[in-house]
Protein backbone atom coordinates (compact mmCIF):
# COMPACT_ATOMS: atom_id res chain seq x y z
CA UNK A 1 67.68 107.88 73.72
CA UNK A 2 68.01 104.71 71.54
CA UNK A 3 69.47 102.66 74.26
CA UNK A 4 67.05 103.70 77.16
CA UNK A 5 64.44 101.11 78.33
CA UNK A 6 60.95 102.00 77.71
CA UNK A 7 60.20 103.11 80.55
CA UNK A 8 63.44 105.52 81.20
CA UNK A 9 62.28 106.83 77.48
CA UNK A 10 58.82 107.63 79.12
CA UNK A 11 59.98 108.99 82.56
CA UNK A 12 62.26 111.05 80.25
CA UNK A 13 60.08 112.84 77.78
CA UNK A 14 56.96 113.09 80.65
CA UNK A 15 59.93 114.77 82.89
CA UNK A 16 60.63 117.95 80.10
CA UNK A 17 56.59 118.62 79.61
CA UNK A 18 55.45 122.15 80.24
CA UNK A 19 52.21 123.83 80.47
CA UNK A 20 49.26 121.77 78.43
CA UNK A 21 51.26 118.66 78.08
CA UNK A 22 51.92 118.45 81.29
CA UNK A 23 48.37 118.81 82.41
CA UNK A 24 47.66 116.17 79.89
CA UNK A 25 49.85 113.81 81.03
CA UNK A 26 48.94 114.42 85.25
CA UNK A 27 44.91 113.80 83.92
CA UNK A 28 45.92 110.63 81.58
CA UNK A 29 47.79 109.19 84.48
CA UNK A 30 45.15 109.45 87.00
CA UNK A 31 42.43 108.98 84.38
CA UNK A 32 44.23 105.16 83.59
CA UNK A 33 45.85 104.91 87.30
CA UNK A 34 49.33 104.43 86.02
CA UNK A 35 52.58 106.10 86.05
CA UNK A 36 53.82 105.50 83.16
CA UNK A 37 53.45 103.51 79.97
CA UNK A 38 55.33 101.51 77.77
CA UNK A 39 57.33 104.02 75.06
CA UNK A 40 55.71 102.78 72.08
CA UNK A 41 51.86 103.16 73.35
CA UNK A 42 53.21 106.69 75.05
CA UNK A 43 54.19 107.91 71.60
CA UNK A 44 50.71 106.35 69.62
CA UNK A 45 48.91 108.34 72.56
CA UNK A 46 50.94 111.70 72.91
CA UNK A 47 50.97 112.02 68.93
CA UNK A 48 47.03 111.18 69.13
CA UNK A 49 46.05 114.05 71.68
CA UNK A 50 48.68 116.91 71.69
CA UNK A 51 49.31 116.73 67.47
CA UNK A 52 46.48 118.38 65.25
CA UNK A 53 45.40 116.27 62.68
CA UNK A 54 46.04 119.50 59.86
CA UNK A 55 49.58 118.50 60.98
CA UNK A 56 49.29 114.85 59.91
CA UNK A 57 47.59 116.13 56.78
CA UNK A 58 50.30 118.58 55.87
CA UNK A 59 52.82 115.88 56.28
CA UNK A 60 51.25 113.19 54.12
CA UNK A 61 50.40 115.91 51.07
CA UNK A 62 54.31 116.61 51.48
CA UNK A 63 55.10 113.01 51.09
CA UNK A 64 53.26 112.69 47.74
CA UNK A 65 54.28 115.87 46.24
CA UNK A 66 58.03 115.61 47.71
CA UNK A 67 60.67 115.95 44.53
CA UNK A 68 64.62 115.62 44.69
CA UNK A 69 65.04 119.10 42.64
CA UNK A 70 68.08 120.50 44.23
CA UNK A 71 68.57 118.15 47.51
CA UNK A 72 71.23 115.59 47.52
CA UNK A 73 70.48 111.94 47.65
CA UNK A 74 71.59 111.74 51.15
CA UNK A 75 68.75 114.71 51.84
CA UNK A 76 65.60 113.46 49.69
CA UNK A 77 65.75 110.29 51.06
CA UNK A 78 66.77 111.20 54.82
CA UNK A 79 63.37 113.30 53.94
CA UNK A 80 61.44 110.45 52.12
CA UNK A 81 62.29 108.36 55.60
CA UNK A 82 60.90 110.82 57.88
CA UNK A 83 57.88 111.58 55.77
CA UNK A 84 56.92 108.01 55.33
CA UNK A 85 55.71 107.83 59.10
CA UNK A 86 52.60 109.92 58.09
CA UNK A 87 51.83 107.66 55.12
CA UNK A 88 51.41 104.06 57.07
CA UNK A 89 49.75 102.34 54.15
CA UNK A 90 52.08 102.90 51.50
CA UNK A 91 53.46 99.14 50.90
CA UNK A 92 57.23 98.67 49.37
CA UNK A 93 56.39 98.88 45.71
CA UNK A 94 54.82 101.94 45.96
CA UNK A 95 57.42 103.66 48.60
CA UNK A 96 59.67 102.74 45.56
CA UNK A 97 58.21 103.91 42.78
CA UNK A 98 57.10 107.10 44.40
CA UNK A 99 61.06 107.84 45.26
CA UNK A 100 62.04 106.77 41.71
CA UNK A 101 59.55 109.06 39.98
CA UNK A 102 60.64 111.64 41.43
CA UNK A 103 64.16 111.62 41.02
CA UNK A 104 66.83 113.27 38.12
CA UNK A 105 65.08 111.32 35.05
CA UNK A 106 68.84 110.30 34.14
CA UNK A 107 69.50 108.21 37.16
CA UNK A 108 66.14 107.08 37.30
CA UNK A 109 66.20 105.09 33.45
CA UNK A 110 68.83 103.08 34.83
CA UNK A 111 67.57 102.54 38.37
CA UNK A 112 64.31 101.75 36.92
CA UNK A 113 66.17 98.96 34.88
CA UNK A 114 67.34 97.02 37.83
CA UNK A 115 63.86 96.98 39.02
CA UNK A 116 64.45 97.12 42.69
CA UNK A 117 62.05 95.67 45.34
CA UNK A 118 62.52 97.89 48.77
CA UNK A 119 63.60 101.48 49.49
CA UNK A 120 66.74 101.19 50.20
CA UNK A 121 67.85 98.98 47.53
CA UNK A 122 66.16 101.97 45.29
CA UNK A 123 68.17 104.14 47.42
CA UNK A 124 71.71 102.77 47.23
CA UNK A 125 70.98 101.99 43.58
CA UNK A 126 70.52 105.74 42.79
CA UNK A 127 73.48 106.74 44.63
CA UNK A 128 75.76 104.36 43.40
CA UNK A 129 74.70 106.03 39.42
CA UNK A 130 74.42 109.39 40.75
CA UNK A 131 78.23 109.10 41.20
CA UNK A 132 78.61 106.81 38.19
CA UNK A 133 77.24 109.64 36.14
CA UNK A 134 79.14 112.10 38.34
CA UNK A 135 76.21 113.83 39.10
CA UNK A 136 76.77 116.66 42.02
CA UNK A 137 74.24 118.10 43.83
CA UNK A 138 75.49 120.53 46.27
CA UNK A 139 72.24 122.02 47.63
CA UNK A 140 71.08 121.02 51.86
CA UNK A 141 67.86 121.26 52.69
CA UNK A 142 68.20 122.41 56.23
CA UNK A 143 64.04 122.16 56.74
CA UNK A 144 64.16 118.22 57.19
């Protein structure tokens, strides 16, 4: 769907609703006298009426209790990434620190070292010494 137009992205998701989202989307259009909006607003305003808010709270308590343990580097921060859409106000130094403080303690002395300013540069740090140290994880958290 990444290289769809806006609008094909909209005519495309409205096209597969069933049941209440369906009815939600027939009253919204008539309600606004459109036919479709642009993707980004679509997604603000599905999200905002068919998502509970206990699900938005669940996924911002997993954010800040969210540990590496057993997952792979590849896994905590594919999971890190998806979580941080449910925590809008976290600015870089703190999506940094809360992914180094919560990584294996050895890795994170030396990350912590080269003091790195955005995510990823925290991320590809911590990989690079995770294989420096020869550090193998081989658990896959299948629940991201």
């Amino acid at each position: 769907m990444k290289n769809l137009s806006p609008k094909i992205k909209t005519m495309w998701a409205t096209y597969k609703f069933q049941e209440i989202a369906l009815e939600w989307w027939n009253g919204y259009k008539i309600e606004h006298g459109i036919q479709y909006l642009k993707w980004s607003y679509f997604v603000i305003v599905f999200y905002k009426r068919l998502i509970p808010q206990i699900y938005y709270d669940r996924k911002y308590e997993e954010y800040y209790t969210l540990q590496q343990g057993y997952m792979t580097f590849e896994s905590y921060h594919e999971k890190v990434i998806r979580l941080l859409k449910y925590v809008p106000e976290d600015k870089n130094h703190k999506k940094v620190h809360r992914f180094l403080v919560r990584i294996d303690p050895k890795i994170k002395t030396v990350v912590n070292v080269l003091s790195p300013k955005m995510l990823e540069e925290a991320y590809d740090l911590s990989k690079r010494e995770e294989g420096n140290l020869g550090i193998k994880k081989t658990f896959i958290n299948y629940n991201l």
